[in-house]
PDB file of N, CA and C in Angstrom:
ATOM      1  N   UNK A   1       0.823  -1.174   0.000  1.00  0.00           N
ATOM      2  CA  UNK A   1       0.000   0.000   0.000  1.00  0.00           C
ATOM      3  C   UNK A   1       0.874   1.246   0.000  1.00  0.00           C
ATOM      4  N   UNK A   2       2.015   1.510   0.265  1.00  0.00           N
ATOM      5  CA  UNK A   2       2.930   2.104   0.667  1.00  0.00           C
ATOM      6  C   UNK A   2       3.240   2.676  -0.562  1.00  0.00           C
ATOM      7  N   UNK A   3       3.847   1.461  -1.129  1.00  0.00           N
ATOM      8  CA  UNK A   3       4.309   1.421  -2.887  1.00  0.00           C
ATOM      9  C   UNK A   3       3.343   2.667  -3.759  1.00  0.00           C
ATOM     10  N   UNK A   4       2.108   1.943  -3.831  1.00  0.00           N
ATOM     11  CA  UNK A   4       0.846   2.346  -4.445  1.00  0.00           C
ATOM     12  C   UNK A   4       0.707   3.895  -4.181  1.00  0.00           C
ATOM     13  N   UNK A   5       0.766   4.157  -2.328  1.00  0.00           N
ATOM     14  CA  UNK A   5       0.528   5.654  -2.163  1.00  0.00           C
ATOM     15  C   UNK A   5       1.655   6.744  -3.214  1.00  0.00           C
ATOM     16  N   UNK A   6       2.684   6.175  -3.204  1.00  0.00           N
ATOM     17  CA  UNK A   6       3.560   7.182  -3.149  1.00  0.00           C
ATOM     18  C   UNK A   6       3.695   7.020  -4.799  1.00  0.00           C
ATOM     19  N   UNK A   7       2.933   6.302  -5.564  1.00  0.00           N
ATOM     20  CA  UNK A   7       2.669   6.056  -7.229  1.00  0.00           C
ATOM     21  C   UNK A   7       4.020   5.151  -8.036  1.00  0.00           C
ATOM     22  N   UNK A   8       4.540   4.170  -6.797  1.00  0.00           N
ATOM     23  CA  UNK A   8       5.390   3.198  -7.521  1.00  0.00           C
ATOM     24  C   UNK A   8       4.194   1.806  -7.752  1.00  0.00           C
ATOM     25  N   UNK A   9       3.956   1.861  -8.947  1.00  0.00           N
ATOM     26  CA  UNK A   9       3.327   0.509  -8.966  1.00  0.00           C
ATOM     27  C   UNK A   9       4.128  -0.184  -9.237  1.00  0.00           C
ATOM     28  N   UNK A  10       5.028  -0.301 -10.002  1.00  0.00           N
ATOM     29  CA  UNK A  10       5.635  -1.881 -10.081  1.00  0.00           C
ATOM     30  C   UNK A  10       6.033  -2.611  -9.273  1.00  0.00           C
ATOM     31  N   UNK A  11       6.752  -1.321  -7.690  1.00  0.00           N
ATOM     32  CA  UNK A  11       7.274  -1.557  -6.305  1.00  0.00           C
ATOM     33  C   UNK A  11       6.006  -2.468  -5.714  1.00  0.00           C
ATOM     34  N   UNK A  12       4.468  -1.815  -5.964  1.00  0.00           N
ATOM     35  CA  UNK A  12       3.352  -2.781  -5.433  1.00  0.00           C
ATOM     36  C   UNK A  12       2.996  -3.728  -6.157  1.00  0.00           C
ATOM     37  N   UNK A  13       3.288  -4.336  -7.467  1.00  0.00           N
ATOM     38  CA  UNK A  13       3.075  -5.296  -7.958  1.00  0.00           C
ATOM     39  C   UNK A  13       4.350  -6.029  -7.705  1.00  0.00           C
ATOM     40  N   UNK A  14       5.429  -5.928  -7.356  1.00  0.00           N
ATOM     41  CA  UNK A  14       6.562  -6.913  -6.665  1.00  0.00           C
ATOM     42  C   UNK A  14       6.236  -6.987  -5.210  1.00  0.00           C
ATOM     43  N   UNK A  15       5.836  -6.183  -4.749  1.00  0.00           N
ATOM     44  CA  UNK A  15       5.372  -6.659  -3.103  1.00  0.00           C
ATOM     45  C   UNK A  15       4.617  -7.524  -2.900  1.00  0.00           C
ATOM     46  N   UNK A  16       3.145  -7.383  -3.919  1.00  0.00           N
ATOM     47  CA  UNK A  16       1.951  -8.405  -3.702  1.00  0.00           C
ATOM     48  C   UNK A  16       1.133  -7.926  -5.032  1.00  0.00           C
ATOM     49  N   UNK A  17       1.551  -9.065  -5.723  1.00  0.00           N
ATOM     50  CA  UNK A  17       0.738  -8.421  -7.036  1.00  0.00           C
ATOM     51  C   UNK A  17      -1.157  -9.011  -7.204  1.00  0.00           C
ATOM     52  N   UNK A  18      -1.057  -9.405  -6.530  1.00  0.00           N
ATOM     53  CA  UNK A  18      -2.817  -9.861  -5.863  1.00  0.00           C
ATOM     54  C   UNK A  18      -3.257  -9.025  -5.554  1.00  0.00           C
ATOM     55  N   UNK A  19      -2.654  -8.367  -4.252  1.00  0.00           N
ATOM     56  CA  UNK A  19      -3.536  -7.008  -3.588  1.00  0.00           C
ATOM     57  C   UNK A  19      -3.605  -6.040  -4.581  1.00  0.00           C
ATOM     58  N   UNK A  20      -2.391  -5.782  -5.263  1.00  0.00           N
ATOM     59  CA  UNK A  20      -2.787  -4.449  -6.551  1.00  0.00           C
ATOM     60  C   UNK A  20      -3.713  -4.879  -7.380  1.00  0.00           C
ATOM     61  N   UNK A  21      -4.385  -5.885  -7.624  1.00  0.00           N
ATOM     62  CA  UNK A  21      -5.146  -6.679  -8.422  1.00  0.00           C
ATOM     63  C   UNK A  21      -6.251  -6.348  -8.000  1.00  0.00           C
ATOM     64  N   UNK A  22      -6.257  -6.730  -6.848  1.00  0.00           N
ATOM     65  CA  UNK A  22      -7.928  -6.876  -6.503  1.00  0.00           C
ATOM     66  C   UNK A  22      -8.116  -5.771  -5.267  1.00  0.00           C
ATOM     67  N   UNK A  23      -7.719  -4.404  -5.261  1.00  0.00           N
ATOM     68  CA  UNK A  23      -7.951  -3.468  -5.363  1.00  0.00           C
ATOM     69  C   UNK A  23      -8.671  -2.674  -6.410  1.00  0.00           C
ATOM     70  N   UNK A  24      -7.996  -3.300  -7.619  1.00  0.00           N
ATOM     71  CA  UNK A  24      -8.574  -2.371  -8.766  1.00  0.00           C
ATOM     72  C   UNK A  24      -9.947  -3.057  -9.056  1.00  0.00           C
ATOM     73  N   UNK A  25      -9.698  -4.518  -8.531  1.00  0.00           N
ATOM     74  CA  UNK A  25     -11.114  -4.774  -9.347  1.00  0.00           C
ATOM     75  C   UNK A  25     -12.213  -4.850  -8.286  1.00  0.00           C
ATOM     76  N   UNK A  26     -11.896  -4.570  -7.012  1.00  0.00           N
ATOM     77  CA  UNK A  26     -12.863  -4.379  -6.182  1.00  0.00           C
ATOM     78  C   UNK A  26     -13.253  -2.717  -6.433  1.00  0.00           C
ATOM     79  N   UNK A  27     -12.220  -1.553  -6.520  1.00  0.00           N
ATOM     80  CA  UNK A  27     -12.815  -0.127  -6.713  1.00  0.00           C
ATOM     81  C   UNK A  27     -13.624   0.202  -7.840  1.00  0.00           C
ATOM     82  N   UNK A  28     -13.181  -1.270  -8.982  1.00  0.00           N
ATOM     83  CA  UNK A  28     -14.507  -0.977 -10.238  1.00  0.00           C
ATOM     84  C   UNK A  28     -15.720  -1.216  -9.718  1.00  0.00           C
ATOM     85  N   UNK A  29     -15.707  -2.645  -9.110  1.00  0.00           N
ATOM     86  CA  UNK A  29     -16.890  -2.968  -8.773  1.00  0.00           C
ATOM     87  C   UNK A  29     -17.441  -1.799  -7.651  1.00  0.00           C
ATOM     88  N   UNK A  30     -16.695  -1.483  -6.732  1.00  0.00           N
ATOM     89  CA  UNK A  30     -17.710  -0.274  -5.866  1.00  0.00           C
ATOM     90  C   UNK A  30     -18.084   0.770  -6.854  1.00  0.00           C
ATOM     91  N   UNK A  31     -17.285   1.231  -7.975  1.00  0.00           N
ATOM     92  CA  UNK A  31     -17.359   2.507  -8.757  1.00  0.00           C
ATOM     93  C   UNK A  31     -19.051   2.476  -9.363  1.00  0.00           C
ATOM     94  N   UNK A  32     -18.991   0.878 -10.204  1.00  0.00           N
ATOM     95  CA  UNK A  32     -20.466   0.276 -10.891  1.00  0.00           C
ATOM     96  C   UNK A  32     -21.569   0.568 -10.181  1.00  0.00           C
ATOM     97  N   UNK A  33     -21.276  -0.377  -8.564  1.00  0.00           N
ATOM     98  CA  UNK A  33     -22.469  -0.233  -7.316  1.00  0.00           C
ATOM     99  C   UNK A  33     -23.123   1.144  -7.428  1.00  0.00           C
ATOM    100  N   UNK A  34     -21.883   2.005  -7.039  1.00  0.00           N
ATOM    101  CA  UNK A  34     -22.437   3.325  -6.961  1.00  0.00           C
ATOM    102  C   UNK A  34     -23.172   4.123  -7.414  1.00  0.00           C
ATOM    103  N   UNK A  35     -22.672   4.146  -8.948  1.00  0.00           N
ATOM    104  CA  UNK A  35     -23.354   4.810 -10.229  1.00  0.00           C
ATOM    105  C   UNK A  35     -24.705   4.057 -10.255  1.00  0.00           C
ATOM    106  N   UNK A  36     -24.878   2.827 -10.135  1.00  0.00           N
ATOM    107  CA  UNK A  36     -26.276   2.409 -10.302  1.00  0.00           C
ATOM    108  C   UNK A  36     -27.022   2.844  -9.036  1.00  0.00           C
ATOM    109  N   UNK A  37     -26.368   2.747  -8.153  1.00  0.00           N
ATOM    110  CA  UNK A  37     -27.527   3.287  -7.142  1.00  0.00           C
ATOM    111  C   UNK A  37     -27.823   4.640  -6.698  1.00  0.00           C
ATOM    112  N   UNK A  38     -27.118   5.132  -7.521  1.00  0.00           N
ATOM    113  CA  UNK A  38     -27.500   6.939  -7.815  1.00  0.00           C
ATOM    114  C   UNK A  38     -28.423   7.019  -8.493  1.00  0.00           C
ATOM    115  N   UNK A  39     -28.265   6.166  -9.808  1.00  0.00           N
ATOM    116  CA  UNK A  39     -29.036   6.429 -11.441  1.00  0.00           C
ATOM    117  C   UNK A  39     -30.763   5.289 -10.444  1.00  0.00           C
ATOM    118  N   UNK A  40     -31.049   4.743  -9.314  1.00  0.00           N
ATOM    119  CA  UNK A  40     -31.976   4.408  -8.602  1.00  0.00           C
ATOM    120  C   UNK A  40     -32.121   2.924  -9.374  1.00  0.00           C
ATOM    121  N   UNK A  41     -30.999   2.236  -9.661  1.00  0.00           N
ATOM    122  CA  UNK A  41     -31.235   1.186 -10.238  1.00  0.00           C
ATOM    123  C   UNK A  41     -30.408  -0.277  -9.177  1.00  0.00           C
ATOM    124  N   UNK A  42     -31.467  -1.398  -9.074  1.00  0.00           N
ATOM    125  CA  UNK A  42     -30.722  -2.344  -8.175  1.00  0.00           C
ATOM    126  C   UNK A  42     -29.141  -2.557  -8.491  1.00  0.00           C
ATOM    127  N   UNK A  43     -29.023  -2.592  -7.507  1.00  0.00           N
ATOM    128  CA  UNK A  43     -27.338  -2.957  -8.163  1.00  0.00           C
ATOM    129  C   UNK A  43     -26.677  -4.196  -6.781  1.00  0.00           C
ATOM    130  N   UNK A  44     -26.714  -4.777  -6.767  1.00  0.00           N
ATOM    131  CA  UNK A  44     -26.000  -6.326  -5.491  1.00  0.00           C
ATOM    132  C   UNK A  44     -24.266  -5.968  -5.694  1.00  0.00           C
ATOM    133  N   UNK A  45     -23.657  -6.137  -4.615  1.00  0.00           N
ATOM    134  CA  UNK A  45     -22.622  -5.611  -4.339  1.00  0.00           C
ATOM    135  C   UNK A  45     -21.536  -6.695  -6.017  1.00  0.00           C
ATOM    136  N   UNK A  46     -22.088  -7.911  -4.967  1.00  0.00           N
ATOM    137  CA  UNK A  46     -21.294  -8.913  -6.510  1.00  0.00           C
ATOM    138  C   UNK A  46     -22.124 -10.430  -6.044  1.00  0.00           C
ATOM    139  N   UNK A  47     -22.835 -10.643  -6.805  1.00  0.00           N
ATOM    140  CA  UNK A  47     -24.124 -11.137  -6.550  1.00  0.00           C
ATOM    141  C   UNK A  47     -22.989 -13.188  -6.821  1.00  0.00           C
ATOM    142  N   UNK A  48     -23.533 -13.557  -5.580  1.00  0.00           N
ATOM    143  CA  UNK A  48     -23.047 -15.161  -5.498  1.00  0.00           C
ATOM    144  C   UNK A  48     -22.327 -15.823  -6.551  1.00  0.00           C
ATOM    145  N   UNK A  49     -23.211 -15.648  -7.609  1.00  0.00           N
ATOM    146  CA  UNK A  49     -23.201 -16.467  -9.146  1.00  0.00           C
ATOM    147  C   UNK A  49     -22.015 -15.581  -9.956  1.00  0.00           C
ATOM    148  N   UNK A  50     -21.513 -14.576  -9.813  1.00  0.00           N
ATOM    149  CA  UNK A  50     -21.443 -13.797 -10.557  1.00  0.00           C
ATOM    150  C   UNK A  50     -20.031 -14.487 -10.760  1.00  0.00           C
ATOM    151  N   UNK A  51     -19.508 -14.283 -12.628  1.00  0.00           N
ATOM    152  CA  UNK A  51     -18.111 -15.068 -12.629  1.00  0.00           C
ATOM    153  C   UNK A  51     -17.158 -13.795 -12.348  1.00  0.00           C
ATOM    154  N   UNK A  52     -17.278 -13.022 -12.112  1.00  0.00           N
ATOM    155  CA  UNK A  52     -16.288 -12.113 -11.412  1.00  0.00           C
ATOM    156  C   UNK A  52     -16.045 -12.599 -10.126  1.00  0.00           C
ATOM    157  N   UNK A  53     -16.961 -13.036  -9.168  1.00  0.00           N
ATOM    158  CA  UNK A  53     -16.370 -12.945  -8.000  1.00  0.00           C
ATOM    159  C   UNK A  53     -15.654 -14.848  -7.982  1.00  0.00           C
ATOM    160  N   UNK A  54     -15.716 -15.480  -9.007  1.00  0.00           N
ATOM    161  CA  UNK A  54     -15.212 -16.638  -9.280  1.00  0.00           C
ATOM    162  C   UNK A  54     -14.353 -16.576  -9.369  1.00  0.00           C
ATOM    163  N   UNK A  55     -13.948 -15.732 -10.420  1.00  0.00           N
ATOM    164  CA  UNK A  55     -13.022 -15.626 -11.039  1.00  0.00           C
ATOM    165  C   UNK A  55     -12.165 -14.997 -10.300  1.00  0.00           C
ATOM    166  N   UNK A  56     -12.255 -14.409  -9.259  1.00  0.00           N
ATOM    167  CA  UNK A  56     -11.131 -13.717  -8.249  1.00  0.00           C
ATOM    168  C   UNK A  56     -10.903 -14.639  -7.248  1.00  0.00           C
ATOM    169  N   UNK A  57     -12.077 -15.566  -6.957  1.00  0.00           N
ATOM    170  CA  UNK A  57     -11.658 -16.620  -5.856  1.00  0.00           C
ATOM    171  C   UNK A  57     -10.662 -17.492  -6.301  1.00  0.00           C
ATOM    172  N   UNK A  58     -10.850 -18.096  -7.733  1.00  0.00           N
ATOM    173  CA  UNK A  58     -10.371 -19.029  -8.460  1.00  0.00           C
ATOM    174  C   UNK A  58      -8.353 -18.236  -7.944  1.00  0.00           C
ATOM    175  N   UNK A  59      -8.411 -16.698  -8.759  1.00  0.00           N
ATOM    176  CA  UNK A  59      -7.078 -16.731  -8.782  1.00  0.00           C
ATOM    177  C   UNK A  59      -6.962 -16.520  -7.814  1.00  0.00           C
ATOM    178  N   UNK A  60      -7.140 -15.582  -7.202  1.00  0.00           N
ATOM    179  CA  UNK A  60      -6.732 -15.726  -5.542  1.00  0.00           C
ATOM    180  C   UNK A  60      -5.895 -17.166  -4.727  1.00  0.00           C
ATOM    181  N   UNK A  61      -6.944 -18.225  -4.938  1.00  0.00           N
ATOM    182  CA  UNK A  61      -6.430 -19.459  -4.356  1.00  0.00           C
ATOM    183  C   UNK A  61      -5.119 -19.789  -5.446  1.00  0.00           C
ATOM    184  N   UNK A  62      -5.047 -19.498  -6.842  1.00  0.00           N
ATOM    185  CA  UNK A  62      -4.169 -20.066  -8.009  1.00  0.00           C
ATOM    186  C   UNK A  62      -2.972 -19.291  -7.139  1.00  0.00           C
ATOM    187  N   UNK A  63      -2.832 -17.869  -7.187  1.00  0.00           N
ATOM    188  CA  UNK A  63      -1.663 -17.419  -6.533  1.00  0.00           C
ATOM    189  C   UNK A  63      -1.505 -17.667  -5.621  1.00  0.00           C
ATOM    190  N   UNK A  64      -1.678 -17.947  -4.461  1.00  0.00           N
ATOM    191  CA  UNK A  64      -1.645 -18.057  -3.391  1.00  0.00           C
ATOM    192  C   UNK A  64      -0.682 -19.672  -3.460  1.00  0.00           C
ATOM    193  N   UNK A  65      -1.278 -20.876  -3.860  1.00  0.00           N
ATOM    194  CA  UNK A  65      -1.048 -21.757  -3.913  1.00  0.00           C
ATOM    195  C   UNK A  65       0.674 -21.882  -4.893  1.00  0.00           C
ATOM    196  N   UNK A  66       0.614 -20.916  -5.994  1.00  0.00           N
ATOM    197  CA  UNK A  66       1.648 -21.150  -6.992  1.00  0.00           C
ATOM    198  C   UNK A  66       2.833 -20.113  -5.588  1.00  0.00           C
ATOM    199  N   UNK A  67       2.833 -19.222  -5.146  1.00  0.00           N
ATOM    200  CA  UNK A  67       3.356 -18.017  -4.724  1.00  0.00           C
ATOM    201  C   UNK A  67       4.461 -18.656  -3.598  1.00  0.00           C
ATOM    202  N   UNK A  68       4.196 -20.134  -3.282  1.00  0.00           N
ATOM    203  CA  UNK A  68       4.566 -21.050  -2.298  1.00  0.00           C
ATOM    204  C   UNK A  68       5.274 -21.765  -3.067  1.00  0.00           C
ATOM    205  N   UNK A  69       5.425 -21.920  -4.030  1.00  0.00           N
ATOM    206  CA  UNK A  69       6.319 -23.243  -4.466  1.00  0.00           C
ATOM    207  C   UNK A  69       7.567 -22.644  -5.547  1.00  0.00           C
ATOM    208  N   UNK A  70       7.878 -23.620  -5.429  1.00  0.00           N
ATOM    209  CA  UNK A  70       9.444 -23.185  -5.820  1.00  0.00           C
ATOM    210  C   UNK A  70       9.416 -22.591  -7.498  1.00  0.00           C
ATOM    211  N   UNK A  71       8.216 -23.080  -8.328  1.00  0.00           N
ATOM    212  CA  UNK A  71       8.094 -22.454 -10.128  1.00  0.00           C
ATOM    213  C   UNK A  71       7.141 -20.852  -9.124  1.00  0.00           C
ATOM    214  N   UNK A  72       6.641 -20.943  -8.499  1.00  0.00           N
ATOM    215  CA  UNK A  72       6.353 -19.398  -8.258  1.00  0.00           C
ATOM    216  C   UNK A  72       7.046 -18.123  -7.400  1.00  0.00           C
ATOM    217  N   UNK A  73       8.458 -19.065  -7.452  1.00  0.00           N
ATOM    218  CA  UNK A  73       9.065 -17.661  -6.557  1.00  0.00           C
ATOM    219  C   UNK A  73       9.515 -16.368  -7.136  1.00  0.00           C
ATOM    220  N   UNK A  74       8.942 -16.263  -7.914  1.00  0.00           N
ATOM    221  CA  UNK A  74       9.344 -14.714  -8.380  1.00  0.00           C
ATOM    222  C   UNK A  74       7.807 -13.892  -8.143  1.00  0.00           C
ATOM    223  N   UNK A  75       7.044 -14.846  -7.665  1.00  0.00           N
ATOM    224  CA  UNK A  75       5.802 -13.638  -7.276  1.00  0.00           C
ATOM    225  C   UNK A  75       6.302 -13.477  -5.652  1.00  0.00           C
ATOM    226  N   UNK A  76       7.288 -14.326  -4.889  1.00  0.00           N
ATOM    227  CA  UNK A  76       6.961 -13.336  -3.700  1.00  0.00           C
ATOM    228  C   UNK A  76       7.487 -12.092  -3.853  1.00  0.00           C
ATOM    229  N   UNK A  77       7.827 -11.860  -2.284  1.00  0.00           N
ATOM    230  CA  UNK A  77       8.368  -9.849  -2.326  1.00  0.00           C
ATOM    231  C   UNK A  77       9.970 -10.205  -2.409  1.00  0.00           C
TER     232      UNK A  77
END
């Protein structure tokens, strides 16, 4: 977060390139929420089914799991 404040991203994508990840794609998704529920339209934060929030669980666990083993050591810090 440190990295990020001070506008080194690459410094935050070598620290934890997950969290810079899913920062951005969690501030889209609040950005979407928002706008729809201004414009008075339902909007579910990220509704169960949805393959976005799959698709972040999916990698989430993929990095996490690769980030530990010896072909993924260039994602740690």
């Amino acid at each position: 977060m440190n990295n990020l404040t001070h506008g080194d991203l690459v410094g935050a994508l070598s620290s934890n390139a997950m969290a810079v990840v899913l920062l951005a794609v969690m501030s889209f998704v609040g950005t979407v929420w928002f706008y729809r529920r201004w414009r008075g339209q339902p909007a579910p934060l990220l509704p169960a089914r949805s393959p976005l929030l799959w698709g972040l669980v999916i990698a989430f666990v993929v990095f996490g799991m690769l980030r530990w083993t010896p072909w993924g050591a260039w994602l740690r810090p």
